[in-house]
C-alpha atoms as a PDB file:
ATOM      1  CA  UNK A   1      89.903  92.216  86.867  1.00  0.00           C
ATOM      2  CA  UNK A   2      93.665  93.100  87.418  1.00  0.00           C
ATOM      3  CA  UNK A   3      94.112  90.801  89.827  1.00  0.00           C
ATOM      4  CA  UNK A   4      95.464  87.819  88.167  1.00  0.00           C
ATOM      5  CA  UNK A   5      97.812  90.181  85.833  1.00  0.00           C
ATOM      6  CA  UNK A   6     101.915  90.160  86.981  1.00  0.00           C
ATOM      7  CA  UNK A   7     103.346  93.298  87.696  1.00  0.00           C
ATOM      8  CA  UNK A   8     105.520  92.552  84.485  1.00  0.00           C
ATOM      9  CA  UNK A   9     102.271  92.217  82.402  1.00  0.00           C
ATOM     10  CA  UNK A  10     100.870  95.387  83.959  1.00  0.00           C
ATOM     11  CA  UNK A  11     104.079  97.277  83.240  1.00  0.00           C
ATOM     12  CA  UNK A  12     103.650  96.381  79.381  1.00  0.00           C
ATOM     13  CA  UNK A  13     100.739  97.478  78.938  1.00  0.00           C
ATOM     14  CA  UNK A  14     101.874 101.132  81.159  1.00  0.00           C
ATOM     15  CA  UNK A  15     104.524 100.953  78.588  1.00  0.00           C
ATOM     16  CA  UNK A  16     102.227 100.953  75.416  1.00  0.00           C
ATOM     17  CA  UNK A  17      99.824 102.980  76.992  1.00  0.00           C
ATOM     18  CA  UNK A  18     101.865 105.537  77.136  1.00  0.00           C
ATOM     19  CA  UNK A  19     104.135 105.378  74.361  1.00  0.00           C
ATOM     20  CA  UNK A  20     100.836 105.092  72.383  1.00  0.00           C
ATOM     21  CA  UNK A  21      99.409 108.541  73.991  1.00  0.00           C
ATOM     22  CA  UNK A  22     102.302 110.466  72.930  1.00  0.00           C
ATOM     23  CA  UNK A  23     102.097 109.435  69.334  1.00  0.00           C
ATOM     24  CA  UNK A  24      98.472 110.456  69.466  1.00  0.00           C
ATOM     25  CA  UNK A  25      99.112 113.845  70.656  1.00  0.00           C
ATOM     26  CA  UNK A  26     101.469 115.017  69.056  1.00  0.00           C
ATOM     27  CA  UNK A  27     100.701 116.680  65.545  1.00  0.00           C
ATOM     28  CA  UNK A  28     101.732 114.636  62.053  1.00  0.00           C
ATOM     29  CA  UNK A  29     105.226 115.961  61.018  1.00  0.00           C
ATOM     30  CA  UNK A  30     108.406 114.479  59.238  1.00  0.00           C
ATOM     31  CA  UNK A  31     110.350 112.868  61.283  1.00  0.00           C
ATOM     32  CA  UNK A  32     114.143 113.964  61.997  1.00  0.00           C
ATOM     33  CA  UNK A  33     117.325 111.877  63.532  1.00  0.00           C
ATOM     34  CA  UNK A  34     116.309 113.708  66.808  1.00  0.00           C
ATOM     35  CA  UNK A  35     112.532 111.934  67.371  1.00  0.00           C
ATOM     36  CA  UNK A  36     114.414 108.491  66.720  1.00  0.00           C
ATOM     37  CA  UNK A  37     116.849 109.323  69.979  1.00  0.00           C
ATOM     38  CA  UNK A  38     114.168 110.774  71.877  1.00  0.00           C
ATOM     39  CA  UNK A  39     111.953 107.431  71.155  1.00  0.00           C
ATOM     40  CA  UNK A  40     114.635 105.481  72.351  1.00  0.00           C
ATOM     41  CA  UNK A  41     115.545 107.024  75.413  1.00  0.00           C
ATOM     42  CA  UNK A  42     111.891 106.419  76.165  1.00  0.00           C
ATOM     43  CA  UNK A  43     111.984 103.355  75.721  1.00  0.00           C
ATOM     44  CA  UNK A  44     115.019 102.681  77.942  1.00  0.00           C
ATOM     45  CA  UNK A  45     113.379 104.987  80.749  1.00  0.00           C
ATOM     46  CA  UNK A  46     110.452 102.688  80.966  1.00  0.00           C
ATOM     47  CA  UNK A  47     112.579  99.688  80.533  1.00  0.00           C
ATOM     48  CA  UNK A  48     114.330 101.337  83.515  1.00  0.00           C
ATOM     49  CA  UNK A  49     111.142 101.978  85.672  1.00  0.00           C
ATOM     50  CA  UNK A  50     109.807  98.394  84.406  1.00  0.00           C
ATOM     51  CA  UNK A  51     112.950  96.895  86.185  1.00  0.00           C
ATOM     52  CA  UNK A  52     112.974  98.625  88.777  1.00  0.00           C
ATOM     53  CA  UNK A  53     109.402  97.905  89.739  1.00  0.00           C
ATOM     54  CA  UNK A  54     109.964  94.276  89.479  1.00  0.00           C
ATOM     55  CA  UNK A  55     113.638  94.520  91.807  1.00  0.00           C
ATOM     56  CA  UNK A  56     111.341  96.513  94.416  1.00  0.00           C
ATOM     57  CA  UNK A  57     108.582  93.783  94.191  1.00  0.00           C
ATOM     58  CA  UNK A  58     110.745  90.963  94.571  1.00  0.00           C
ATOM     59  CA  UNK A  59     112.688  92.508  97.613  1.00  0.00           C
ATOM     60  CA  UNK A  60     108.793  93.047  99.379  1.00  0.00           C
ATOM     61  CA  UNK A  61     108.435  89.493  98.655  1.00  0.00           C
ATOM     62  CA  UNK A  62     111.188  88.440 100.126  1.00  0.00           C
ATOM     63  CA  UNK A  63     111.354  91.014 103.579  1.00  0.00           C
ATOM     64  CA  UNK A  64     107.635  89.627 104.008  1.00  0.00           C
ATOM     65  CA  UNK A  65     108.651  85.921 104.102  1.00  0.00           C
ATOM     66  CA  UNK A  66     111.238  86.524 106.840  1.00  0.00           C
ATOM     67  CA  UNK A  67     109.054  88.638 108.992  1.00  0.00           C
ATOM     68  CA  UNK A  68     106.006  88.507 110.914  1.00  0.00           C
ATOM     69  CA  UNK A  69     103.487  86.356 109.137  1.00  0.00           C
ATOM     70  CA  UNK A  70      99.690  87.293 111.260  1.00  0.00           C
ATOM     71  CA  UNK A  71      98.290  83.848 109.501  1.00  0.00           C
ATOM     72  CA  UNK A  72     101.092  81.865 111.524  1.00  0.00           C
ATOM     73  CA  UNK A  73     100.046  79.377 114.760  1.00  0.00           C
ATOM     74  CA  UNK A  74     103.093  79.722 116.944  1.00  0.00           C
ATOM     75  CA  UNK A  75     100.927  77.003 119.370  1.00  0.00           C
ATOM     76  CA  UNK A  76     101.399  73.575 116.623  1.00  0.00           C
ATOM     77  CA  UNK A  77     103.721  72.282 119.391  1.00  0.00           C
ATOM     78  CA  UNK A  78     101.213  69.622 120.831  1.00  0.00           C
ATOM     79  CA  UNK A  79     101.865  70.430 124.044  1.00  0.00           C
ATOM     80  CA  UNK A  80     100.810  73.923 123.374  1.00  0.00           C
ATOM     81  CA  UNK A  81      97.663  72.977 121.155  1.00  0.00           C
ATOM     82  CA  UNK A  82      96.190  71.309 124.012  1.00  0.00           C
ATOM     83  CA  UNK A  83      95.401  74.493 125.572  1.00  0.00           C
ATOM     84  CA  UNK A  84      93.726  76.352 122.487  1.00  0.00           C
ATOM     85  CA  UNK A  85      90.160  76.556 122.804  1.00  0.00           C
ATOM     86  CA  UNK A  86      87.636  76.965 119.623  1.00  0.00           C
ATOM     87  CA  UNK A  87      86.978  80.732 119.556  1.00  0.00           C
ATOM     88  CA  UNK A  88      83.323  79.921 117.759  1.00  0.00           C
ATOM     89  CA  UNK A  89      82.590  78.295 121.537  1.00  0.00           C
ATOM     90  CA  UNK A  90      82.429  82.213 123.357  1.00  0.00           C
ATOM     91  CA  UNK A  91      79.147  83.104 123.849  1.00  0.00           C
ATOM     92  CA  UNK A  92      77.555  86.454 125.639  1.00  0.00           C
ATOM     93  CA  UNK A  93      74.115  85.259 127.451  1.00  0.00           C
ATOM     94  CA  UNK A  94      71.734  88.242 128.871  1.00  0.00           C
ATOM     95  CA  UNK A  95      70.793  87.593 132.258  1.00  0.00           C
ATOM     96  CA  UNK A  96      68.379  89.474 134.533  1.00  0.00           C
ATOM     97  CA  UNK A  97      71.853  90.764 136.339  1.00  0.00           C
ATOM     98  CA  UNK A  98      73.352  91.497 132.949  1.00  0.00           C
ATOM     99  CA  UNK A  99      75.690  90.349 130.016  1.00  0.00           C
ATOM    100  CA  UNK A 100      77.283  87.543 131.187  1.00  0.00           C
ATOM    101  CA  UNK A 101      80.593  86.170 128.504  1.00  0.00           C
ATOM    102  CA  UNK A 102      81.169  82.097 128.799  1.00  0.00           C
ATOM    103  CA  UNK A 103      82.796  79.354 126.774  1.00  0.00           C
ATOM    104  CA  UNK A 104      79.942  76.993 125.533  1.00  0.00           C
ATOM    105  CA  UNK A 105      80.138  73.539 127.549  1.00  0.00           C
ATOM    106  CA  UNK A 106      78.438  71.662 124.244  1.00  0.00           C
ATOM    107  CA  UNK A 107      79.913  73.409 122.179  1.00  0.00           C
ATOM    108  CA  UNK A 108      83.511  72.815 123.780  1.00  0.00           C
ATOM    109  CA  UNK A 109      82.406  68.716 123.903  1.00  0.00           C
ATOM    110  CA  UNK A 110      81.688  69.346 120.365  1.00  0.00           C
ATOM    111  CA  UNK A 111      84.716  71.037 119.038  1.00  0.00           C
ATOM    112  CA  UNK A 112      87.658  70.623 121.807  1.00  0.00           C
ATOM    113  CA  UNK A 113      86.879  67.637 123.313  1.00  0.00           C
ATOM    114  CA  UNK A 114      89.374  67.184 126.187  1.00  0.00           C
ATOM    115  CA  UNK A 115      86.594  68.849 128.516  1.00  0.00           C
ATOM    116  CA  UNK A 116      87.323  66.969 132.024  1.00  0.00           C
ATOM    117  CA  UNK A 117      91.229  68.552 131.560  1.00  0.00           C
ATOM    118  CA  UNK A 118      89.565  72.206 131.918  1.00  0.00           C
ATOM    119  CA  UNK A 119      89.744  73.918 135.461  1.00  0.00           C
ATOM    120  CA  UNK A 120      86.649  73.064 137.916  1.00  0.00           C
ATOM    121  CA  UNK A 121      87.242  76.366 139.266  1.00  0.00           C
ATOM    122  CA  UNK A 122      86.346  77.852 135.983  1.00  0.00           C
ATOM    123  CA  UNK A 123      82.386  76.587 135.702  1.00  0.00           C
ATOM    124  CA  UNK A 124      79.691  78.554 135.825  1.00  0.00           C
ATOM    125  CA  UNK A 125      75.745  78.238 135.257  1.00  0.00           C
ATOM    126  CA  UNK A 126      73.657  80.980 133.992  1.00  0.00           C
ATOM    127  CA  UNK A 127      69.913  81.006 133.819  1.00  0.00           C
ATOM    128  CA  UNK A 128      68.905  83.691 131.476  1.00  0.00           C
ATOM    129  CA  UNK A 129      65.969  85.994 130.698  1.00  0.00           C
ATOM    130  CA  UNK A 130      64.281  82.969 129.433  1.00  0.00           C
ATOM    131  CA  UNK A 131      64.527  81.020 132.435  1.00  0.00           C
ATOM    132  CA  UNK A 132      67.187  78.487 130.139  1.00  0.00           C
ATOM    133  CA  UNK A 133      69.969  77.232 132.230  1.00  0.00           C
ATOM    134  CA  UNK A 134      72.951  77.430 130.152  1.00  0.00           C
ATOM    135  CA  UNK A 135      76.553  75.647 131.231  1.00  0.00           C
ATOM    136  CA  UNK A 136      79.979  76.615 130.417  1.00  0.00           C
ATOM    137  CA  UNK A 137      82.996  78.026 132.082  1.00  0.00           C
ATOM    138  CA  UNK A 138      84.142  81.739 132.505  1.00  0.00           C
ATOM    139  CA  UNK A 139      86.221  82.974 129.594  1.00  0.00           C
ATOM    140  CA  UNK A 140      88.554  85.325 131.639  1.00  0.00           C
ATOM    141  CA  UNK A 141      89.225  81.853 133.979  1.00  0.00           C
ATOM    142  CA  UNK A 142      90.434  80.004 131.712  1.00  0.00           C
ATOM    143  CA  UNK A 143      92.819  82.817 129.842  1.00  0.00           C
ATOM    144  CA  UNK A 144      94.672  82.849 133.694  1.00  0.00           C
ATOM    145  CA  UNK A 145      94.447  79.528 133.524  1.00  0.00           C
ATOM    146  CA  UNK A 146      96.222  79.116 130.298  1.00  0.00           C
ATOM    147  CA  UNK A 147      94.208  78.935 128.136  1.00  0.00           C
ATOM    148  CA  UNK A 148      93.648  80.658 124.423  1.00  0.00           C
ATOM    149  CA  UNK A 149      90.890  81.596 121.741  1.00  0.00           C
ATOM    150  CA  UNK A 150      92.060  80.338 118.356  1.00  0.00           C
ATOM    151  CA  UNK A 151      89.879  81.046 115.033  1.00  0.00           C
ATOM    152  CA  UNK A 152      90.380  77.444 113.625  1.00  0.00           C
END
């Protein structure tokens, strides 16, 4: 619900929120040159914190645009692309010797596509509990080889 609201909306409404409480609470009285100063200098406090909020959030803004960014791909080069590797194509297959890890080979055809430039070295063929033979190449392989996971 708050999601879409600024920070200078939200402090507003903190501002009347409040300033709206303390009329409520306190007690119906006349009112003196005294209660107008201490109004004001409410006022400015909030004004105060209400700037000061937005100065803070501004500098956060900014420190987080010149730092590490976790949703940035380091590997757009071309050269470097070429040796990122679907991370939807890792699959864990139970055999009768165990869990064995492995890239996909369709699903690398499917979603990579540059399959003959992968390492021979790296292949393997698992049969598993089913008696299914399933194709692909070894996961740890190809990461000496080079080679990366990427979420695309």
């Amino acid at each position: 619900m708050f999601r879409n609201l600024t920070n200078r909306t939200l402090a507003a409404v903190l501002a009347a929120t409040i300033a709206m409480t303390g009329f409520a609470a306190a007690p119906a009285r006349a009112a003196d040159s005294g209660d107008a100063a201490k109004i004001a200098a409410g006022l400015a406090a909030l004004f105060i914190i209400g700037k000061a909020l937005e100065d803070n959030d501004r500098d956060y803004v900014h420190r987080r645009h010149g730092g590490y960014n976790p949703n940035h791909n380091r590997y757009r080069n071309p050269h470097h692309a070429r040796k990122n590797l679907p991370a939807k194509c890792r699959f864990v297959f139970n055999t009768r010797h165990g869990r064995v890890p492995m890239m996909g080979q369709n699903c690398l055809v499917k979603n990579y596509g540059k399959i003959n430039h992968l390492p021979n070295h790296c292949r393997i063929n698992v049969k598993t509990k089913k008696g299914l033979m399933r194709y692909g190449y070894k996961p740890h392989c190809l990461r000496n080889n080079g080679y990366r996971l990427v979420n695309y």
